[in-house]
Protein backbone atom coordinates (compact mmCIF):
# COMPACT_ATOMS: atom_id res chain seq x y z
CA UNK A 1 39.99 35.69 93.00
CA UNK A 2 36.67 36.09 94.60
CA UNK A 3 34.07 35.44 91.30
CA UNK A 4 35.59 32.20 89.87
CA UNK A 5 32.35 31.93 87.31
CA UNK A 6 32.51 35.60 86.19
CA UNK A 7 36.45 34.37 85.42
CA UNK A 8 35.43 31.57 83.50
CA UNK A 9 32.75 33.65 81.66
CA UNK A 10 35.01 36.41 80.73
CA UNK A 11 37.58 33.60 79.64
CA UNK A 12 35.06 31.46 77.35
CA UNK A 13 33.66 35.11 76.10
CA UNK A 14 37.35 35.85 74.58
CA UNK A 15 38.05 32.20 73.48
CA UNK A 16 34.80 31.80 71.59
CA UNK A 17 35.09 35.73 70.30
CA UNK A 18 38.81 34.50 68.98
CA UNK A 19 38.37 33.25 65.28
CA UNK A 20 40.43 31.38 63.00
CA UNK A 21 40.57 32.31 59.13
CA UNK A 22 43.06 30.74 56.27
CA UNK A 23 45.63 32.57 57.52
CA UNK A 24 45.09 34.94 60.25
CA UNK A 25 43.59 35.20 63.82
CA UNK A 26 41.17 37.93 64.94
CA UNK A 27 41.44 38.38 69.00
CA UNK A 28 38.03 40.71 70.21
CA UNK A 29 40.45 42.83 72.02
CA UNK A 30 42.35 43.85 68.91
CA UNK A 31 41.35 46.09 66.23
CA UNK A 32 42.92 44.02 63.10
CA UNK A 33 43.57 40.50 62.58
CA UNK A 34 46.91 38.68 63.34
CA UNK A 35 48.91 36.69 61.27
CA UNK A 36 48.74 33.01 62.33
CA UNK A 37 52.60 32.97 61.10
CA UNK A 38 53.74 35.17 63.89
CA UNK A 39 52.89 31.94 66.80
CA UNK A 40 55.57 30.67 64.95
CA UNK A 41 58.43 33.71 64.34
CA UNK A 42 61.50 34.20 65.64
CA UNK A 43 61.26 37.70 65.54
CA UNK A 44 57.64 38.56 67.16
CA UNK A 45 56.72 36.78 70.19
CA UNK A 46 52.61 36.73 70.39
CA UNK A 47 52.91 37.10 74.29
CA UNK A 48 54.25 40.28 74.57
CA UNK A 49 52.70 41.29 71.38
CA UNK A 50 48.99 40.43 72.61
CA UNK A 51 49.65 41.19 76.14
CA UNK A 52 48.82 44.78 76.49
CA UNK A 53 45.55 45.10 74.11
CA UNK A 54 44.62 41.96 76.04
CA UNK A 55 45.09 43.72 79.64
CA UNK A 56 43.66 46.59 78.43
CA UNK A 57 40.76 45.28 76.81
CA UNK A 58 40.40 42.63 80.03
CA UNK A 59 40.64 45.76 82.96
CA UNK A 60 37.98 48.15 80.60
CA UNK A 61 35.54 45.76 79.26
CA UNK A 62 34.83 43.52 82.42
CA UNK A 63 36.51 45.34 85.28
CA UNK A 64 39.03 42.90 86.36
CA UNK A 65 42.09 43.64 88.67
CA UNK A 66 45.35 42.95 87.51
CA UNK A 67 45.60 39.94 89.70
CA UNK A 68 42.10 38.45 87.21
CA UNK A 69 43.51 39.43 84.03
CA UNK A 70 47.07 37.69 84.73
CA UNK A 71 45.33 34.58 85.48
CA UNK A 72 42.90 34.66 82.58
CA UNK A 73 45.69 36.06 80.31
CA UNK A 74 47.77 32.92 80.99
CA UNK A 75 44.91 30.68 80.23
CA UNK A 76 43.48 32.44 77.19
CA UNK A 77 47.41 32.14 75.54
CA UNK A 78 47.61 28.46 76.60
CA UNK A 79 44.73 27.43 75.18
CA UNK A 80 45.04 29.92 72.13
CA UNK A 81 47.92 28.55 71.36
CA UNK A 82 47.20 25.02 71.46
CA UNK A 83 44.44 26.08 69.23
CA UNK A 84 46.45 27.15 66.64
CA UNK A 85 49.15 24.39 66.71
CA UNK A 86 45.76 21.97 65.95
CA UNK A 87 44.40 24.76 63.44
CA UNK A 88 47.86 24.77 61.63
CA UNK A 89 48.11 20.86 61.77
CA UNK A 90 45.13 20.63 59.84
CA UNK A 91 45.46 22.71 57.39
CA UNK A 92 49.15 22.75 56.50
């Protein structure tokens, strides 16, 4: 990756435009919120339910290659996640 501090931009863009509410998540690169629940279903999987918006939103909105996204994709989930595991600790 050529610009690592337009990576890290893009990457703390997305994690401080992600916001937690009582019971739901809104992503920037989705059009309604998402149900905190679903980190923790059996039956939807967040990763391959946030992964295409995500791309999507990632290749349009700040140009990056496939090769970017991946790597800010896999970041963004980890810490994302980790988020919500705390967020869910707290408050349940």
């Amino acid at each position: 990756m050529e610009d690592n501090k337009y990576i890290y931009k893009v990457l703390n863009h997305l994690i401080s435009g992600t916001k937690f509410y009582e019971k739901e998540i809104r992503f920037p690169f989705l059009p309604h919120n998402f149900l905190i629940e679903y980190y923790f279903s059996e039956n939807v999987t967040p990763s391959s339910y946030l992964m295409e918006p995500f791309y999507e939103y990632s290749r349009i909105q700040f140009g990056l290659t496939d090769e970017e996204t991946e790597y800010i994709y896999l970041k963004f989930t980890d810490i994302i996640y980790n988020r919500v595991l705390h967020y869910v600790l707290e408050k349940y």
